[in-house]
C-alpha atoms as a PDB file:
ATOM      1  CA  UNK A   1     -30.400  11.248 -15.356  1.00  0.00           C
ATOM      2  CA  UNK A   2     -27.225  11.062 -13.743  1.00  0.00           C
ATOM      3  CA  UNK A   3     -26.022   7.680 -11.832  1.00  0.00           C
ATOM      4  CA  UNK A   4     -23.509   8.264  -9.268  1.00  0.00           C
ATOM      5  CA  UNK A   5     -22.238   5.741  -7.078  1.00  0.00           C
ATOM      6  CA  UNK A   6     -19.932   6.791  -4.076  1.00  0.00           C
ATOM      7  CA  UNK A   7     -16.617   5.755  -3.461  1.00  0.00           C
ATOM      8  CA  UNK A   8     -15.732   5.013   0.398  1.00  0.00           C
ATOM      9  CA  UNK A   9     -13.869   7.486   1.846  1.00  0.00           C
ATOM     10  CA  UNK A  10     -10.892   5.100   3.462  1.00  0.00           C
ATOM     11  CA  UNK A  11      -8.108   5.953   2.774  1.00  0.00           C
ATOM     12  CA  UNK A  12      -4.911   3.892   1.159  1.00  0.00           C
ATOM     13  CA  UNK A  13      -2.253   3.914   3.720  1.00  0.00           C
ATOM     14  CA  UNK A  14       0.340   6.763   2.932  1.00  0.00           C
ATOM     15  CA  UNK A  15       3.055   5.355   4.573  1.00  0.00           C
ATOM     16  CA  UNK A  16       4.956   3.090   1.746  1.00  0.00           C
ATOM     17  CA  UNK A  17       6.016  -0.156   4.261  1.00  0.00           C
ATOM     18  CA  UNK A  18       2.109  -0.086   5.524  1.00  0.00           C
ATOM     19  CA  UNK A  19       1.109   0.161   1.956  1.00  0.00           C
ATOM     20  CA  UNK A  20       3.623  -3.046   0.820  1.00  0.00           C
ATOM     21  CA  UNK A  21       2.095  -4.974   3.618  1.00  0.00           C
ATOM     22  CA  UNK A  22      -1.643  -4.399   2.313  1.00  0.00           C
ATOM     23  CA  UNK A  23      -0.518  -4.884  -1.541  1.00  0.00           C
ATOM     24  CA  UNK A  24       1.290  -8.427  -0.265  1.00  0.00           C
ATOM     25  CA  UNK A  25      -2.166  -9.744   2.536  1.00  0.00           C
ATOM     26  CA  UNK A  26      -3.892  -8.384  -0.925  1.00  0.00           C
ATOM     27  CA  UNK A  27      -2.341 -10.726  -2.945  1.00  0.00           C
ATOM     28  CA  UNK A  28      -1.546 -14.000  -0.368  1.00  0.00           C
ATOM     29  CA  UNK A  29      -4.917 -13.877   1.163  1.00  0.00           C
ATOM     30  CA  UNK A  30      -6.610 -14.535  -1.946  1.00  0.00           C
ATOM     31  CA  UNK A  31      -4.375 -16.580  -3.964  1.00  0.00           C
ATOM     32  CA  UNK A  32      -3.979 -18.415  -0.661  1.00  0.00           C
ATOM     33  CA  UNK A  33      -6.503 -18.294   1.908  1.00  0.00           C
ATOM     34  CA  UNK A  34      -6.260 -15.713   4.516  1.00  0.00           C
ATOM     35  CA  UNK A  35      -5.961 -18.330   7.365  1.00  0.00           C
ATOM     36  CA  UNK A  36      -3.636 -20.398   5.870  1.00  0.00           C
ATOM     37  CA  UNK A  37      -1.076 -17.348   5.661  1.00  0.00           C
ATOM     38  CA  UNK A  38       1.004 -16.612   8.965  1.00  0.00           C
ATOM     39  CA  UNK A  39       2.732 -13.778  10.124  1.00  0.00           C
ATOM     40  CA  UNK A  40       5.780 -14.385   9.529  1.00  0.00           C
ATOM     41  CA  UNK A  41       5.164 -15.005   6.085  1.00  0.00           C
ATOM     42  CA  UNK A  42       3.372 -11.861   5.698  1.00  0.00           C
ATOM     43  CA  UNK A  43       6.525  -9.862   7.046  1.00  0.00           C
ATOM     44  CA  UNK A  44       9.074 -11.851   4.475  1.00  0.00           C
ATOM     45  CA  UNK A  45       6.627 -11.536   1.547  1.00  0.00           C
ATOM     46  CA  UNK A  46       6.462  -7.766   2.451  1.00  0.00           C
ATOM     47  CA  UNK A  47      10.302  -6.842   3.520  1.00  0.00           C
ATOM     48  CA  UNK A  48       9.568  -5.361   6.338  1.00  0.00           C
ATOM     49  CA  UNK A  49      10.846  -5.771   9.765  1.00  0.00           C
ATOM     50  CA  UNK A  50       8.363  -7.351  12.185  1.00  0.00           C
ATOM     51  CA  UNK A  51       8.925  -4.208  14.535  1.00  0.00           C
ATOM     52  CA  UNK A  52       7.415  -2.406  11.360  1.00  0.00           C
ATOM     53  CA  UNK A  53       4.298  -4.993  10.617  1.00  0.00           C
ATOM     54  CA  UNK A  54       3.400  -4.706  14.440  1.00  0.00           C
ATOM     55  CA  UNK A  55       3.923  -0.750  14.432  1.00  0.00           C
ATOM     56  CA  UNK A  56       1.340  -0.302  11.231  1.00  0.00           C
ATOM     57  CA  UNK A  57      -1.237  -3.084  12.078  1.00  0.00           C
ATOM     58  CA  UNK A  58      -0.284  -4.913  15.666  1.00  0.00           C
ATOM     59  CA  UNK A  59      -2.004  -8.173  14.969  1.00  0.00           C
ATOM     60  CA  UNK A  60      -2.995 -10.447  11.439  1.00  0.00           C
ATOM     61  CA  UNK A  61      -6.784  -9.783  12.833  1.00  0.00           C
ATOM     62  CA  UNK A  62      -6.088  -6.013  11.771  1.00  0.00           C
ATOM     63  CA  UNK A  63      -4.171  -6.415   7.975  1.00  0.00           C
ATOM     64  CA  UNK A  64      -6.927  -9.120   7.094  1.00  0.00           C
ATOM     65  CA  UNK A  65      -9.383  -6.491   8.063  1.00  0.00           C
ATOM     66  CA  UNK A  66      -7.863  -4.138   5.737  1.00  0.00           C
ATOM     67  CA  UNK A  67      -7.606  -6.436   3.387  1.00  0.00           C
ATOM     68  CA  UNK A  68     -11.367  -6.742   3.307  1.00  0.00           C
ATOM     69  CA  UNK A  69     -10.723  -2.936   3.269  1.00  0.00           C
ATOM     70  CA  UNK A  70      -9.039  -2.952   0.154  1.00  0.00           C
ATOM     71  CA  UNK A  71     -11.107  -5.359  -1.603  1.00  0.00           C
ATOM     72  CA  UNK A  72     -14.189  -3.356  -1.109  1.00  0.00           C
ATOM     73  CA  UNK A  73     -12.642   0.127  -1.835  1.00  0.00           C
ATOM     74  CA  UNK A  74     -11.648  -1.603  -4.984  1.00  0.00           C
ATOM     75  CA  UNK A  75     -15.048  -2.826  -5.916  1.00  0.00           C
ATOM     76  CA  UNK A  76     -16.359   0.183  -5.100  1.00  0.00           C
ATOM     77  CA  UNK A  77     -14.111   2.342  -6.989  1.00  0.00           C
ATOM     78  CA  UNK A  78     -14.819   0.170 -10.494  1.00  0.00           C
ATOM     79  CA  UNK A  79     -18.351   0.622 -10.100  1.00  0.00           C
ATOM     80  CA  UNK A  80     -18.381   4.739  -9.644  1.00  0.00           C
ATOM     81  CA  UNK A  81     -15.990   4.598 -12.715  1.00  0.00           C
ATOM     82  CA  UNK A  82     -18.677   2.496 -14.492  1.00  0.00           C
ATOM     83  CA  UNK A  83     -21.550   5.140 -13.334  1.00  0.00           C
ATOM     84  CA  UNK A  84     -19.096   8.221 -13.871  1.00  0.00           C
ATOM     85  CA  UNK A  85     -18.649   7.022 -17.561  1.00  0.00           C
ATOM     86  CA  UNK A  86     -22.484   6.198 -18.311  1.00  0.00           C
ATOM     87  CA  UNK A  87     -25.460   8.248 -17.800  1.00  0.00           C
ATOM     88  CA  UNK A  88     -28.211   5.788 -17.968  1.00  0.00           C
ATOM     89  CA  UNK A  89     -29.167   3.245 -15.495  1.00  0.00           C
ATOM     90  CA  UNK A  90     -29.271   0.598 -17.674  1.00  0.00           C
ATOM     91  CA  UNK A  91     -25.958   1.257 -18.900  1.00  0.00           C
ATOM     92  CA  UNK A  92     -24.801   1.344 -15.519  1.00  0.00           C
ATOM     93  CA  UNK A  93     -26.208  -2.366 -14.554  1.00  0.00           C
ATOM     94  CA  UNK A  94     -24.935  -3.484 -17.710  1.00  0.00           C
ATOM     95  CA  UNK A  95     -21.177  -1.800 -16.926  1.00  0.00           C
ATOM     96  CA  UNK A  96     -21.476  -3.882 -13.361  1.00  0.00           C
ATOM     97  CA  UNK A  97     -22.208  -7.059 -14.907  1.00  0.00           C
ATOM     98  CA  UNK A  98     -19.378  -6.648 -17.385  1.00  0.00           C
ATOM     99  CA  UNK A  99     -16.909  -5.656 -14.911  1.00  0.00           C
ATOM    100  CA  UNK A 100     -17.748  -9.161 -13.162  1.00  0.00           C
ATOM    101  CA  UNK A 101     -17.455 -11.158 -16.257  1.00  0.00           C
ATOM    102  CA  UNK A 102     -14.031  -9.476 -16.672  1.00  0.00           C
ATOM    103  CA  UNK A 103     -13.243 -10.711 -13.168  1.00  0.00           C
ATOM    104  CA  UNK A 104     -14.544 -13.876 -13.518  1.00  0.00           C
ATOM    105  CA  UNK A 105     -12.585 -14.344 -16.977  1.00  0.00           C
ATOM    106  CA  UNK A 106      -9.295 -12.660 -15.371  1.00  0.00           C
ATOM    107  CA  UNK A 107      -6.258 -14.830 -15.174  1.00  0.00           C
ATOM    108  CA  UNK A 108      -5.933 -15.923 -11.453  1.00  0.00           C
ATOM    109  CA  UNK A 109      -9.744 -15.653 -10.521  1.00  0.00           C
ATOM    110  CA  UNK A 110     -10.171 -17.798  -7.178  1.00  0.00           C
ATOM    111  CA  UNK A 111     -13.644 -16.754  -6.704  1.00  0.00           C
ATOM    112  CA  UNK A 112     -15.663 -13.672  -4.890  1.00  0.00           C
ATOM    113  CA  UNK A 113     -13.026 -12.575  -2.353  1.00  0.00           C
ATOM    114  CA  UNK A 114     -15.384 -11.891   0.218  1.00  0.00           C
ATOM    115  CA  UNK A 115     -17.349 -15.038   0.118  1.00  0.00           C
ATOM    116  CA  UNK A 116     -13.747 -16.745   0.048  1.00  0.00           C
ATOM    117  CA  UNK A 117     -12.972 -14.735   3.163  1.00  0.00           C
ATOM    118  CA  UNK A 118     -16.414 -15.237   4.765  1.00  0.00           C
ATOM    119  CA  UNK A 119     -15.873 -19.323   4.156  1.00  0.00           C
ATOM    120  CA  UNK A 120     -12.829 -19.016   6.564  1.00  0.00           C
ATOM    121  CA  UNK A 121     -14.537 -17.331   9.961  1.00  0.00           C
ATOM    122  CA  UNK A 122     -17.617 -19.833  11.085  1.00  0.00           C
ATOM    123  CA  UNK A 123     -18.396 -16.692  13.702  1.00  0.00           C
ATOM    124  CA  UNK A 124     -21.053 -14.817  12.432  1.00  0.00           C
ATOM    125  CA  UNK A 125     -20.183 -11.626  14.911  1.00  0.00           C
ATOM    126  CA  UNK A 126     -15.889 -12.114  13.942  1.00  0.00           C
ATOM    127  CA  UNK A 127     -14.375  -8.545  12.595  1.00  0.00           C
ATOM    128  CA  UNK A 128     -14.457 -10.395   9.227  1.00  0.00           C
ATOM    129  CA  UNK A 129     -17.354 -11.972   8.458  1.00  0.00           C
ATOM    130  CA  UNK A 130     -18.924  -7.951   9.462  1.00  0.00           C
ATOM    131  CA  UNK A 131     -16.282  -6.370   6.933  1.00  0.00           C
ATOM    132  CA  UNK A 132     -17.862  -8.702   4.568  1.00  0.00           C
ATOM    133  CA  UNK A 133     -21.667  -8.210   5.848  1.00  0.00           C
ATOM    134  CA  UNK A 134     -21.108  -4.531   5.547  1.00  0.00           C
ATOM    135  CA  UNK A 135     -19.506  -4.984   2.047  1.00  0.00           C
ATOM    136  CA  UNK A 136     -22.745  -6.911   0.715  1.00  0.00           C
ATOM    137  CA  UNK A 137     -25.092  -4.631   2.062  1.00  0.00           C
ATOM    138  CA  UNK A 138     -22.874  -1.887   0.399  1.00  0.00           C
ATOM    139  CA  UNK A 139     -23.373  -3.693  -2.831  1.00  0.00           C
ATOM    140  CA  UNK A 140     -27.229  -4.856  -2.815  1.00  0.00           C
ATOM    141  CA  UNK A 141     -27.571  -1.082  -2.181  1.00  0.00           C
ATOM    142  CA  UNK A 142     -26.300  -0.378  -5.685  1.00  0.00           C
ATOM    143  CA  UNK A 143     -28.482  -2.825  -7.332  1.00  0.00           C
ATOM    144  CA  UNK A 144     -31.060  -1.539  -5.418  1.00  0.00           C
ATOM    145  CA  UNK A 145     -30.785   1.991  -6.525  1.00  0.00           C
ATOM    146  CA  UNK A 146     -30.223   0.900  -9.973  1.00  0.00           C
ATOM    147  CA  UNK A 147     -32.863  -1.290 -10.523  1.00  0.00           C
ATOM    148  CA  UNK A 148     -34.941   1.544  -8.884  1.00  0.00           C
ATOM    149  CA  UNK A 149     -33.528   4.037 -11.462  1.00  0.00           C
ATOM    150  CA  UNK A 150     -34.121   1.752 -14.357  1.00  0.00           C
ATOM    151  CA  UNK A 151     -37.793   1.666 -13.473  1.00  0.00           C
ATOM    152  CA  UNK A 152     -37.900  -2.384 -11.896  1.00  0.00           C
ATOM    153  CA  UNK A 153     -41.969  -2.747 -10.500  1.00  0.00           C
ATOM    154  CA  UNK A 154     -39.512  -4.544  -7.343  1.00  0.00           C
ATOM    155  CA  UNK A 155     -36.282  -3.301  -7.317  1.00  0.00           C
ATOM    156  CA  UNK A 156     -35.021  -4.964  -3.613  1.00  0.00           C
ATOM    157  CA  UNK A 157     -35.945  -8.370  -5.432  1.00  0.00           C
ATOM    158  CA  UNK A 158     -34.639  -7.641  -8.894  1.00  0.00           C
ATOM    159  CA  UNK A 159     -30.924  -6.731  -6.613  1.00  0.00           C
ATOM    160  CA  UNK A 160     -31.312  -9.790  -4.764  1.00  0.00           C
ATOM    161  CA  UNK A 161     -31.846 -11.643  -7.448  1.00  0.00           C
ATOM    162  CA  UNK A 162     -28.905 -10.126  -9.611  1.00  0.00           C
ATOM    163  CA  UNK A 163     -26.517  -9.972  -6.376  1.00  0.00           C
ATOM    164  CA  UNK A 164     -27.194 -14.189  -6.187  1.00  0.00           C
ATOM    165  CA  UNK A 165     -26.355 -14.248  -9.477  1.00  0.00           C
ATOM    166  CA  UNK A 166     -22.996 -12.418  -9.063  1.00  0.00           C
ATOM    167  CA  UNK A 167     -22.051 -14.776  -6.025  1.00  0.00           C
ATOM    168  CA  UNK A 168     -23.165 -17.725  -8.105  1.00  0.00           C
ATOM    169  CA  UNK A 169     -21.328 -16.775 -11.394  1.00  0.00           C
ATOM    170  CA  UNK A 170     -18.442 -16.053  -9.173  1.00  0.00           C
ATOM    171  CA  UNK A 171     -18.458 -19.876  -7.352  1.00  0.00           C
ATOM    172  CA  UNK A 172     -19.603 -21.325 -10.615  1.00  0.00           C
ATOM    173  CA  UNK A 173     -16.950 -19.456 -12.439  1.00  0.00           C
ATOM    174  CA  UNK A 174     -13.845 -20.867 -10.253  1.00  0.00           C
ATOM    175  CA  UNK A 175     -15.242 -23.645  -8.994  1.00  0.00           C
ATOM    176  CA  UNK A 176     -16.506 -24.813 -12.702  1.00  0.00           C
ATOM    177  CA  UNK A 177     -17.064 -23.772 -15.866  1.00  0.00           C
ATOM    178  CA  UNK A 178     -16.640 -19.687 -16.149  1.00  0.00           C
ATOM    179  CA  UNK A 179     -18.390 -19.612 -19.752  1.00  0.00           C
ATOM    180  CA  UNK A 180     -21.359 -21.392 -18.512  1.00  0.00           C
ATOM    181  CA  UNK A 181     -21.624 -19.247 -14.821  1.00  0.00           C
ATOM    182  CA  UNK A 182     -20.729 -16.186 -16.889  1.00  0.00           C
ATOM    183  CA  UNK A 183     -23.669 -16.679 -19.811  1.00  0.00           C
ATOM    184  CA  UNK A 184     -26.325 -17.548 -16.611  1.00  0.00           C
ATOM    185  CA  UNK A 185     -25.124 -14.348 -14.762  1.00  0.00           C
ATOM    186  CA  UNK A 186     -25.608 -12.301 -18.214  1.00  0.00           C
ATOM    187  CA  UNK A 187     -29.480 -13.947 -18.165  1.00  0.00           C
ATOM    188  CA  UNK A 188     -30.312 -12.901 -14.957  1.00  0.00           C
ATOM    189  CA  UNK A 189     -29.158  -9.209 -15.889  1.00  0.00           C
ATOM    190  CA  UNK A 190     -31.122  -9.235 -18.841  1.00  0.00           C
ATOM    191  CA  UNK A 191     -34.290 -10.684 -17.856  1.00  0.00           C
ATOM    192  CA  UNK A 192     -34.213  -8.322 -14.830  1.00  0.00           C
ATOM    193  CA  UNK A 193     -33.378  -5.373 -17.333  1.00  0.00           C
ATOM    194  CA  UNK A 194     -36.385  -6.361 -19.188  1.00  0.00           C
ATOM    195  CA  UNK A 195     -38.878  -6.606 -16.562  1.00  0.00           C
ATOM    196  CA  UNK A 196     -37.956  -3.000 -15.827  1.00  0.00           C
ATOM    197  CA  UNK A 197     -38.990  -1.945 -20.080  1.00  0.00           C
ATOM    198  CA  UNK A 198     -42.571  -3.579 -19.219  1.00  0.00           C
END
């Protein structure tokens, strides 16, 4: 059985200043905090002109959107390499969960990017906090259809359970103590991987 899981279809911006500005809101937006980071900063960080930020996105609203963009394509792109390399749907979960311990254990983790980013808009109906709506649903999708294809008796509460997990391991890991939040994560995965051999 074959596990695919699709890619969005955005695409990376092709011109090279528009692409410097997304690499740098990338990189100051999560080290930093997205509202913390100004304009003007944004346009020095990224050597452009701001006649060039304003001609590629017009407003901060629209590179922190793409930022979200990014993130997501990102995510999205590590998990179909996970499924492209792995046939089995077990192998698959178990290729997720290791690519957020990796994360979690990288130097310069500050936590789940889109919670981080979500933690910054109180507005439930602001441009981000539905990038990062859309983003989850994306996600408990694929655990979802995973935990369906590994044979789970409840697979929408085996992917809530392992997407609160994730979010948890990903607080507890930056927040705290990453061994400890990654080792609870890895016993979530493998208790819900077990329900689905019984």
């Amino acid at each position: 059985m074959t596990i695919t899981i699709d890619p969005p279809l955005t695409e990376l911006p092709a011109a090279p200043a528009k692409l410097r500005i997304l690499l740098t809101a990338d990189e100051l937006f999560y080290d930093e905090g997205i509202r913390s980071v100004g304009v003007d900063r944004l346009i020095a960080a990224s050597s452009v002109t701001k006649a060039t930020f304003y001609k590629h996105y017009g407003s901060k609203d629209r590179v922190t959107a793409a930022y979200i963009g990014y993130r997501h394509r990102s995510l999205a792109e590590a998990f179909a390499r996970v499924a492209a390399e792995n046939d089995a749907a077990q192998d698959v979960l178990t290729g997720v969960r290791d690519h957020t311990l990796e994360q979690i254990n990288a130097p310069g983790f500050r936590g789940c990017p889109f919670i981080n980013a979500a933690a910054e808009f109180s507005d439930p109906q602001h441009p981000v906090r539905v990038a990062v709506r859309s983003h989850r649903d994306w996600l408990n999708g694929v655990l979802e259809n995973l935990t369906r294809a590994l044979g789970h008796p409840m697979p929408g509460h085996a992917a809530d359970e392992l997407q609160l997990a994730m979010d948890g391991a990903m607080s507890g890991g930056y927040a705290g103590d990453p061994i400890a939040a990654s080792a609870a994560m890895s016993r979530t995965f493998e208790r819900v991987i077990g329900e689905a051999g019984r």
